[in-house]
PDB file of N, CA and C in Angstrom:
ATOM      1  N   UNK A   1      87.844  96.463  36.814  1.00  0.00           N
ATOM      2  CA  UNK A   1      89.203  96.615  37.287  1.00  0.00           C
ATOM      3  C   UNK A   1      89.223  96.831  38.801  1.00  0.00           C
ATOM      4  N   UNK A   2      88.141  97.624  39.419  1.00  0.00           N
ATOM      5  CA  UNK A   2      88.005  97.879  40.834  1.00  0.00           C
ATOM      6  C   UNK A   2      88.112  96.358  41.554  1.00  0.00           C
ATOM      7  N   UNK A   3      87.511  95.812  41.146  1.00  0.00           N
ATOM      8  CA  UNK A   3      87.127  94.278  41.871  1.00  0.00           C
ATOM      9  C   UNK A   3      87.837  93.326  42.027  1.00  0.00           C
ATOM     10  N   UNK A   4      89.597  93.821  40.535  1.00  0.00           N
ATOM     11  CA  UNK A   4      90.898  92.973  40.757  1.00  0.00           C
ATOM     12  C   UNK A   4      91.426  93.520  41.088  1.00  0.00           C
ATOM     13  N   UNK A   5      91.432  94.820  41.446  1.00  0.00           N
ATOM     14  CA  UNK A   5      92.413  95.596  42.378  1.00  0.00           C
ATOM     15  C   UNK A   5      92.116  95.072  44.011  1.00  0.00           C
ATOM     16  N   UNK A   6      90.659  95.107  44.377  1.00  0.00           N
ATOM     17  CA  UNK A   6      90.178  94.974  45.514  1.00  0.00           C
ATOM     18  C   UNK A   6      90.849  93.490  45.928  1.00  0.00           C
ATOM     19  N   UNK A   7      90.694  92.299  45.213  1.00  0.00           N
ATOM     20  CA  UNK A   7      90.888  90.869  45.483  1.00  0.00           C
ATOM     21  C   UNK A   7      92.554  90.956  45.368  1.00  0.00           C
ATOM     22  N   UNK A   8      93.458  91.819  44.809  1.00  0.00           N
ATOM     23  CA  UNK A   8      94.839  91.604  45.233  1.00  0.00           C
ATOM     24  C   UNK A   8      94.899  92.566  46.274  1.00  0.00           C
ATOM     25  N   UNK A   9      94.444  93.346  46.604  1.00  0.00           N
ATOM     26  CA  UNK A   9      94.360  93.368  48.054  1.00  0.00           C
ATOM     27  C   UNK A   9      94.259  92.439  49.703  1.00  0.00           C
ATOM     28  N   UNK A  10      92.966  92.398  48.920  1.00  0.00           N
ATOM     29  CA  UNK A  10      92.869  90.988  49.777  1.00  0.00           C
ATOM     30  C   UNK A  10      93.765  89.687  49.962  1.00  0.00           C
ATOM     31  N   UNK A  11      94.394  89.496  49.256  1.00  0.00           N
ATOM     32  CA  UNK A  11      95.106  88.617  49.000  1.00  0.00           C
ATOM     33  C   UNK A  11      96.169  88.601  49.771  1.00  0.00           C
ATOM     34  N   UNK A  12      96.704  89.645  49.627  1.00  0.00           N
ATOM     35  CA  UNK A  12      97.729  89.796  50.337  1.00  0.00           C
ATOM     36  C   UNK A  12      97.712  90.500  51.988  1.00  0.00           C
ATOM     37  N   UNK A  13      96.533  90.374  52.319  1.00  0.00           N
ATOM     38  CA  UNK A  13      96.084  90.593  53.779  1.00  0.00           C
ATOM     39  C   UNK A  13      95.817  89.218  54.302  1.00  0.00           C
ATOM     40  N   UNK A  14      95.153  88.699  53.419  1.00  0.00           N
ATOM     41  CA  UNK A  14      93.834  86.756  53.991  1.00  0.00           C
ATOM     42  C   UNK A  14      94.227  85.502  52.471  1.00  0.00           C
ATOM     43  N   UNK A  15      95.448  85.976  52.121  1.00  0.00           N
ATOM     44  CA  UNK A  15      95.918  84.933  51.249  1.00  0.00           C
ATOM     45  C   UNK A  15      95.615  83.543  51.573  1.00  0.00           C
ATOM     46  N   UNK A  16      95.801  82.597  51.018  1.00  0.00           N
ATOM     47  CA  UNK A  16      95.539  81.206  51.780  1.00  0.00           C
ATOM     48  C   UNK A  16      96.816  81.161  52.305  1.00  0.00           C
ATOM     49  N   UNK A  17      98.105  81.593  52.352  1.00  0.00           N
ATOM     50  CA  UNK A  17      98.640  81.080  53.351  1.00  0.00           C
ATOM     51  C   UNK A  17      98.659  81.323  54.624  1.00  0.00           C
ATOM     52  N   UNK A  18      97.713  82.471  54.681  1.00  0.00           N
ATOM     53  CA  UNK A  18      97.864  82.861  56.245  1.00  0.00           C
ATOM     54  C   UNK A  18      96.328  82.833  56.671  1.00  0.00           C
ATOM     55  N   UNK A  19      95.616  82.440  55.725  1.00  0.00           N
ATOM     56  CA  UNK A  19      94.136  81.683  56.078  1.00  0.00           C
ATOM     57  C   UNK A  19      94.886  80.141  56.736  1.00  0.00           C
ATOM     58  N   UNK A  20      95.622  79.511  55.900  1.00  0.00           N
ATOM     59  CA  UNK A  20      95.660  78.279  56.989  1.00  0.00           C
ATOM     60  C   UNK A  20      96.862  78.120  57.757  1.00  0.00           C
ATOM     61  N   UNK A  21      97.698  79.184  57.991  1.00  0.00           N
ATOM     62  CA  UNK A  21      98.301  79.723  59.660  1.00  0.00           C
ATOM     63  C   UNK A  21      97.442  79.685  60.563  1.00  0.00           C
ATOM     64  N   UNK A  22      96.095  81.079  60.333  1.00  0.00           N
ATOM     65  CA  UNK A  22      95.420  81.269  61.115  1.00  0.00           C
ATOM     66  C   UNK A  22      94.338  79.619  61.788  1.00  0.00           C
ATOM     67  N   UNK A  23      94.125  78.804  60.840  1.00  0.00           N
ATOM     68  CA  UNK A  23      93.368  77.978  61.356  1.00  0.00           C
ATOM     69  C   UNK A  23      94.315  76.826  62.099  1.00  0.00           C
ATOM     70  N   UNK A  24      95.974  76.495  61.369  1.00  0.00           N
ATOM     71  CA  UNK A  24      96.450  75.997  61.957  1.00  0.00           C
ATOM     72  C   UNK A  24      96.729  76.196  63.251  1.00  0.00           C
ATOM     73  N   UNK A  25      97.043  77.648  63.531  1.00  0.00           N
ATOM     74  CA  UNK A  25      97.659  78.412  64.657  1.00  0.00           C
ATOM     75  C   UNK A  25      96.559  78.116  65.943  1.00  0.00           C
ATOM     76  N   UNK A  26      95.245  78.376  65.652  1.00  0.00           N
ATOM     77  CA  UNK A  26      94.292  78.100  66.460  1.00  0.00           C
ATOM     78  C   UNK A  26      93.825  76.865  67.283  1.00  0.00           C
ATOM     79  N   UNK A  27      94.287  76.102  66.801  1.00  0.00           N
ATOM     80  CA  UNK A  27      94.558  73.950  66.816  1.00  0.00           C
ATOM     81  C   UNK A  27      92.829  74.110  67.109  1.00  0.00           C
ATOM     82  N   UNK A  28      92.162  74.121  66.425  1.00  0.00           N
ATOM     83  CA  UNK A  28      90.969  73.665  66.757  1.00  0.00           C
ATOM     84  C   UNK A  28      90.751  72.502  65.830  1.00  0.00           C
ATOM     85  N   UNK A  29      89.672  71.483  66.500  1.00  0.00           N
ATOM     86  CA  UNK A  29      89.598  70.654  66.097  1.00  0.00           C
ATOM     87  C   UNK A  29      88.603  70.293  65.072  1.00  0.00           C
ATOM     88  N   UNK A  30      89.370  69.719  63.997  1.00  0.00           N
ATOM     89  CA  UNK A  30      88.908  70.090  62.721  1.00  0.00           C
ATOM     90  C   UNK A  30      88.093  68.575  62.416  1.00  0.00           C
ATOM     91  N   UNK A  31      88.085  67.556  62.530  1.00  0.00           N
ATOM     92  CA  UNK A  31      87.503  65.713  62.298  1.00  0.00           C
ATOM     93  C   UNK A  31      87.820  65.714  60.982  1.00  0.00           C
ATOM     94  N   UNK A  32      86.815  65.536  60.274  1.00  0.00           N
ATOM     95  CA  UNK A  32      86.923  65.120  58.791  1.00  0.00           C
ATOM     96  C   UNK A  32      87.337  66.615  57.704  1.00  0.00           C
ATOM     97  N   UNK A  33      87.161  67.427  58.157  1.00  0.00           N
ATOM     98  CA  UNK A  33      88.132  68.429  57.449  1.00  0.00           C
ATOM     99  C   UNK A  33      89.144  68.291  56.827  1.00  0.00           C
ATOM    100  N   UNK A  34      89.608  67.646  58.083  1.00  0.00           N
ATOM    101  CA  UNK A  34      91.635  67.910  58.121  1.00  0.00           C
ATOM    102  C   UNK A  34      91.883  67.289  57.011  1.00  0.00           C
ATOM    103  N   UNK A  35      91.313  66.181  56.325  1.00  0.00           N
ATOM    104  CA  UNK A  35      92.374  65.887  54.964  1.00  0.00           C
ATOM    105  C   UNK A  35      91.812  66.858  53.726  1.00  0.00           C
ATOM    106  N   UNK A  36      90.843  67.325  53.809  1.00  0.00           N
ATOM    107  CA  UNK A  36      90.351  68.176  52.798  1.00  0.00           C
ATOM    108  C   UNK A  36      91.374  70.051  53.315  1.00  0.00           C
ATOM    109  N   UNK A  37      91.902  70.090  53.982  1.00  0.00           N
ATOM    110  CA  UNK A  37      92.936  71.665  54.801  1.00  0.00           C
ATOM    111  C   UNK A  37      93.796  70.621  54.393  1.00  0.00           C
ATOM    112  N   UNK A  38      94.220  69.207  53.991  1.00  0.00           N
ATOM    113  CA  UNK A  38      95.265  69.227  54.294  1.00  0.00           C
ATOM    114  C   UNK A  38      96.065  69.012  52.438  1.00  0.00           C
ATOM    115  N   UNK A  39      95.054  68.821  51.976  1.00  0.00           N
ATOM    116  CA  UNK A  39      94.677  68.618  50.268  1.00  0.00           C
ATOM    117  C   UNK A  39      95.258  70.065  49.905  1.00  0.00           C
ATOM    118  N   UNK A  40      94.435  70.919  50.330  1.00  0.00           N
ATOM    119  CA  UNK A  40      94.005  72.487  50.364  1.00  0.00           C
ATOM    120  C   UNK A  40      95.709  73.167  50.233  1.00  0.00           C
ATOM    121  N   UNK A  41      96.032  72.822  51.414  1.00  0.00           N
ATOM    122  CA  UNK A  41      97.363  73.485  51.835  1.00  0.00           C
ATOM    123  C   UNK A  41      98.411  72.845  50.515  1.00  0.00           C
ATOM    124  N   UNK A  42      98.610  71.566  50.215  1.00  0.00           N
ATOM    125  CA  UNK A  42      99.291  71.084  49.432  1.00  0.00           C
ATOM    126  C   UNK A  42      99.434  71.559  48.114  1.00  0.00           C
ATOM    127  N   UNK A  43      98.188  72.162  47.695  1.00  0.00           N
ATOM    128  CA  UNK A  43      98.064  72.880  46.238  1.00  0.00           C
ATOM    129  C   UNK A  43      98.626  74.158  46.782  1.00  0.00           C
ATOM    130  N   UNK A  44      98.456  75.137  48.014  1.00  0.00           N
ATOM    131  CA  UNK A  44      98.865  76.169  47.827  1.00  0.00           C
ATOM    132  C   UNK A  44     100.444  76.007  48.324  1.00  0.00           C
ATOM    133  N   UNK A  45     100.982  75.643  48.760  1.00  0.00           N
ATOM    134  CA  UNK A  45     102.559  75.021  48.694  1.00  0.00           C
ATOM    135  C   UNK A  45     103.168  74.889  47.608  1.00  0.00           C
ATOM    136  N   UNK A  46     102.137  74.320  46.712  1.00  0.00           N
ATOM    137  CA  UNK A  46     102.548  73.659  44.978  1.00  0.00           C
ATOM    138  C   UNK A  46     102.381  75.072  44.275  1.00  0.00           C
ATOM    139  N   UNK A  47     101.951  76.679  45.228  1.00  0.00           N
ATOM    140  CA  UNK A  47     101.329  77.502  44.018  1.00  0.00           C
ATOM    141  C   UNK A  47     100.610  77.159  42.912  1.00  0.00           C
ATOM    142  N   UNK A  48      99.673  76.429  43.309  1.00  0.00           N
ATOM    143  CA  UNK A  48      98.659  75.995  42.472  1.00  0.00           C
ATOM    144  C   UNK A  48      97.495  76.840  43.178  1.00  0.00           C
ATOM    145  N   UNK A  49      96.501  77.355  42.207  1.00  0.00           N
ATOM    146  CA  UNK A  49      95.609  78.247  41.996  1.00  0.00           C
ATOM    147  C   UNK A  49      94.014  77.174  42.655  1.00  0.00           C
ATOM    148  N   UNK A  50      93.871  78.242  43.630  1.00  0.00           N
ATOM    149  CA  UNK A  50      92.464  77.666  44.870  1.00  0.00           C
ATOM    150  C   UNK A  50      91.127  77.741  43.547  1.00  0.00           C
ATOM    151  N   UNK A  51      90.349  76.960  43.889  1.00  0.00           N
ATOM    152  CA  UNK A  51      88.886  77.430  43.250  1.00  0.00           C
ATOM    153  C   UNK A  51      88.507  77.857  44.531  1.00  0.00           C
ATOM    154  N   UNK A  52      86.943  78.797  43.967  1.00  0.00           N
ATOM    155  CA  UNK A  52      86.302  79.496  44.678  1.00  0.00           C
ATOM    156  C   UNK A  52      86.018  78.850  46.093  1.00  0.00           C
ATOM    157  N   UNK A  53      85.483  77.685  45.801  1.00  0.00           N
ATOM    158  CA  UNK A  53      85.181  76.565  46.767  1.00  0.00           C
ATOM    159  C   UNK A  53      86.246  76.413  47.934  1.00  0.00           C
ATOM    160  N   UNK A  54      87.054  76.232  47.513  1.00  0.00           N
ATOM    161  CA  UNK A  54      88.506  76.092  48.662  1.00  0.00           C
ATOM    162  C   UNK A  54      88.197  77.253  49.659  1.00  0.00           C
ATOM    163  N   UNK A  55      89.072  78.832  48.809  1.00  0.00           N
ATOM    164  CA  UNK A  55      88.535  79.562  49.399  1.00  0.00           C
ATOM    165  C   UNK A  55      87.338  80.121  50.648  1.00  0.00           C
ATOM    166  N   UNK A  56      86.493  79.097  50.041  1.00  0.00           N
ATOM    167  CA  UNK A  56      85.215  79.637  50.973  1.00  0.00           C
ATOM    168  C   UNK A  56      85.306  78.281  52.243  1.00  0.00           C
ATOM    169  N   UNK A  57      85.968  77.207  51.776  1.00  0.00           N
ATOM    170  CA  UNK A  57      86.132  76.578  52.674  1.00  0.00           C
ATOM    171  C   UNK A  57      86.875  77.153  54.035  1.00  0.00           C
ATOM    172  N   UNK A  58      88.092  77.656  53.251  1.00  0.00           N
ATOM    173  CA  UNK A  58      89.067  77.924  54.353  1.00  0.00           C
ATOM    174  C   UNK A  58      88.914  79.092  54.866  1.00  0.00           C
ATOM    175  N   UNK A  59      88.001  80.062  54.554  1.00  0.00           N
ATOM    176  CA  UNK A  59      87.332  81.064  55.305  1.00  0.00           C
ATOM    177  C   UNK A  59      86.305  80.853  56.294  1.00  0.00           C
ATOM    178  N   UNK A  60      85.524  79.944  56.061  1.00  0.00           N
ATOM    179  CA  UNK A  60      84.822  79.022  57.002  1.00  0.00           C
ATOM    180  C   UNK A  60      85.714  78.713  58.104  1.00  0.00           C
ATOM    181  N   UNK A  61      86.768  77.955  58.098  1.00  0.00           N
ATOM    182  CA  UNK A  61      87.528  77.285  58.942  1.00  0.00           C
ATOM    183  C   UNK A  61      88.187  78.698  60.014  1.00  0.00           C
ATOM    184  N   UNK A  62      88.389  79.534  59.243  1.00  0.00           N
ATOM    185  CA  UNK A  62      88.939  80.602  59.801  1.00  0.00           C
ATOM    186  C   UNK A  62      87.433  81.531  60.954  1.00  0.00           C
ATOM    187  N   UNK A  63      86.271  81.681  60.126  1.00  0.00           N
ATOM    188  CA  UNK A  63      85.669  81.858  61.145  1.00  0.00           C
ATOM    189  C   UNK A  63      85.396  81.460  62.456  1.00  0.00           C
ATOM    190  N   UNK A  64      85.326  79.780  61.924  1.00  0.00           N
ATOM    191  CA  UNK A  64      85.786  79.126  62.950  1.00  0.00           C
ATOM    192  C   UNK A  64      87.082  78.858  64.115  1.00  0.00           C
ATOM    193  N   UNK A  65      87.893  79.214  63.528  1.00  0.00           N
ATOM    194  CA  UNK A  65      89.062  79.271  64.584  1.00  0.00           C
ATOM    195  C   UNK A  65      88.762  80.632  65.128  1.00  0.00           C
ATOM    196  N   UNK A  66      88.415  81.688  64.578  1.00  0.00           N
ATOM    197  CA  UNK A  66      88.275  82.839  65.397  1.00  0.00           C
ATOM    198  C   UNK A  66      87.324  82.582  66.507  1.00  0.00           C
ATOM    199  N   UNK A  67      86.212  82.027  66.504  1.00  0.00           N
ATOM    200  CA  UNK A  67      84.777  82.017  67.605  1.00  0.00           C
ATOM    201  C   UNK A  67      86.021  80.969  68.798  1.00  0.00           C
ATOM    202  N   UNK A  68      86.962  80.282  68.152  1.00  0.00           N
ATOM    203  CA  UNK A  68      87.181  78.784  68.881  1.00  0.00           C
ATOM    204  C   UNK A  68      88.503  80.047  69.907  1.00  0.00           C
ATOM    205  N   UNK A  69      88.876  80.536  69.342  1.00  0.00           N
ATOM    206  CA  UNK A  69      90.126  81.683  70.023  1.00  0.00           C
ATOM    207  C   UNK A  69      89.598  82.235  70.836  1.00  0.00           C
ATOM    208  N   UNK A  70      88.197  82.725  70.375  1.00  0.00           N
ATOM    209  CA  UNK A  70      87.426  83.548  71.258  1.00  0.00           C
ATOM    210  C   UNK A  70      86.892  82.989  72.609  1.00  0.00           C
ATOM    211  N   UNK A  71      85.878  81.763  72.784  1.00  0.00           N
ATOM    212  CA  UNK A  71      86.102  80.843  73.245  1.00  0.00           C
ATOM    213  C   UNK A  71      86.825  80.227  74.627  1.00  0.00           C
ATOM    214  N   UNK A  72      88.118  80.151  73.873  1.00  0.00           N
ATOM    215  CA  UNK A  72      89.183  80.016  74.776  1.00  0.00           C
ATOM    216  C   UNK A  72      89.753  81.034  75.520  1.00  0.00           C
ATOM    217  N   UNK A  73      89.830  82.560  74.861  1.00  0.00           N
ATOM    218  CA  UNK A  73      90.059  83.767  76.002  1.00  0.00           C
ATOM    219  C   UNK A  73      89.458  83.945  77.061  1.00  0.00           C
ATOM    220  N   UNK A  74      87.895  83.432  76.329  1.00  0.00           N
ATOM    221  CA  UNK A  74      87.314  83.575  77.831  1.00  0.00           C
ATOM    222  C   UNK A  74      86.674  82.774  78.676  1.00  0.00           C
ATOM    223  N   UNK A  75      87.303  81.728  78.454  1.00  0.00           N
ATOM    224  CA  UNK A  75      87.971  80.656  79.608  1.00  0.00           C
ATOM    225  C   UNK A  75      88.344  80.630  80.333  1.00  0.00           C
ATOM    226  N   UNK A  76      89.758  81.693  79.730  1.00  0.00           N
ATOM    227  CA  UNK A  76      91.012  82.065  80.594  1.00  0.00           C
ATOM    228  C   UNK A  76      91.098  83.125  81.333  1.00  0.00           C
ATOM    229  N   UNK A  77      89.662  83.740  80.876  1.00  0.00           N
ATOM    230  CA  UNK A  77      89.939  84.937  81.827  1.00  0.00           C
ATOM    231  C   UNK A  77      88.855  84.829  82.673  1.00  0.00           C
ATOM    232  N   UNK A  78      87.767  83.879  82.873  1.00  0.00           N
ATOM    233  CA  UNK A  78      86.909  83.667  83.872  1.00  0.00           C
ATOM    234  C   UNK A  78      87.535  82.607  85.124  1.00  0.00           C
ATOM    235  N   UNK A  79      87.710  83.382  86.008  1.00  0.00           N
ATOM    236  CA  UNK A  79      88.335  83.266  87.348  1.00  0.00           C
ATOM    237  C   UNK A  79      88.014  82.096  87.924  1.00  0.00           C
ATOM    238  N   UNK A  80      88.131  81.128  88.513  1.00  0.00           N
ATOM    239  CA  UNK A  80      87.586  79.815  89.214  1.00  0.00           C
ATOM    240  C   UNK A  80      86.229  80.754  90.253  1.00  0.00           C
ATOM    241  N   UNK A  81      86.526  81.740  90.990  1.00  0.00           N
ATOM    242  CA  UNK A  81      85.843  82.511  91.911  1.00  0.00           C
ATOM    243  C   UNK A  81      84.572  82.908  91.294  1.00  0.00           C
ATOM    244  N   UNK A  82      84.730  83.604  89.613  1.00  0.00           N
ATOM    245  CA  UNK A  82      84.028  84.386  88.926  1.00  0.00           C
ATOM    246  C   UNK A  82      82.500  83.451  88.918  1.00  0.00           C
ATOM    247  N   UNK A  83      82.774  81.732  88.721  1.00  0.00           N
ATOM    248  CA  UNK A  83      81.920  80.970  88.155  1.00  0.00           C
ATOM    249  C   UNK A  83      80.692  80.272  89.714  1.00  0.00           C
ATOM    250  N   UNK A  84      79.557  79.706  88.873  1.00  0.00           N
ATOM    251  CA  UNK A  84      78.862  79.693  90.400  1.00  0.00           C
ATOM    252  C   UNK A  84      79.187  78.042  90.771  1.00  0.00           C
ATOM    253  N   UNK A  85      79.362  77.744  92.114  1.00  0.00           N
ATOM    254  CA  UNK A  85      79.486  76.897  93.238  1.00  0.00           C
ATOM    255  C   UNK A  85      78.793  75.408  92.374  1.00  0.00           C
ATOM    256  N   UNK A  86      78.863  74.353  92.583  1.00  0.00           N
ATOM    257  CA  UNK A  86      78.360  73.160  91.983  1.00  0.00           C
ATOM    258  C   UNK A  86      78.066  72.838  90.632  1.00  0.00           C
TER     259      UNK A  86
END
């Protein structure tokens, strides 16, 4: 019972819909992914029930948009001055 209490927890923190906000939100570039996120998203729209697999997909993707966010902050915060000459 601990372990379905724990996963509706979760759920409602890293649900898939805001697993693929977060990867949408990030625009990183996804190649051959995108029709498999885009499959993905369509079942959870339909409230149709992810297999494990999905899941771990779109947690993947999400790690990935996080490193890709990350990334890009500090891009933005390294100064033209900060970086070396040539």
């Amino acid at each position: 019972m601990e372990g379905k209490l724990r996963m509706q927890r979760n759920e409602g923190i890293s649900g898939p819909h805001m697993l693929i906000k977060i990867i949408e939100d990030s625009k990183i570039p996804l190649g051959q992914e995108e029709a498999k996120l885009h499959s993905i998203k369509g079942e959870v729209e339909r409230d149709l029930p992810l297999s494990r697999e999905d899941y771990a997909f779109l947690n993947r993707l999400v790690e990935r948009a996080n490193e890709w966010q990350r990334g890009t902050k500090s891009s933005e915060d390294t100064e033209p001055s900060d970086t070396m000459p040539g």
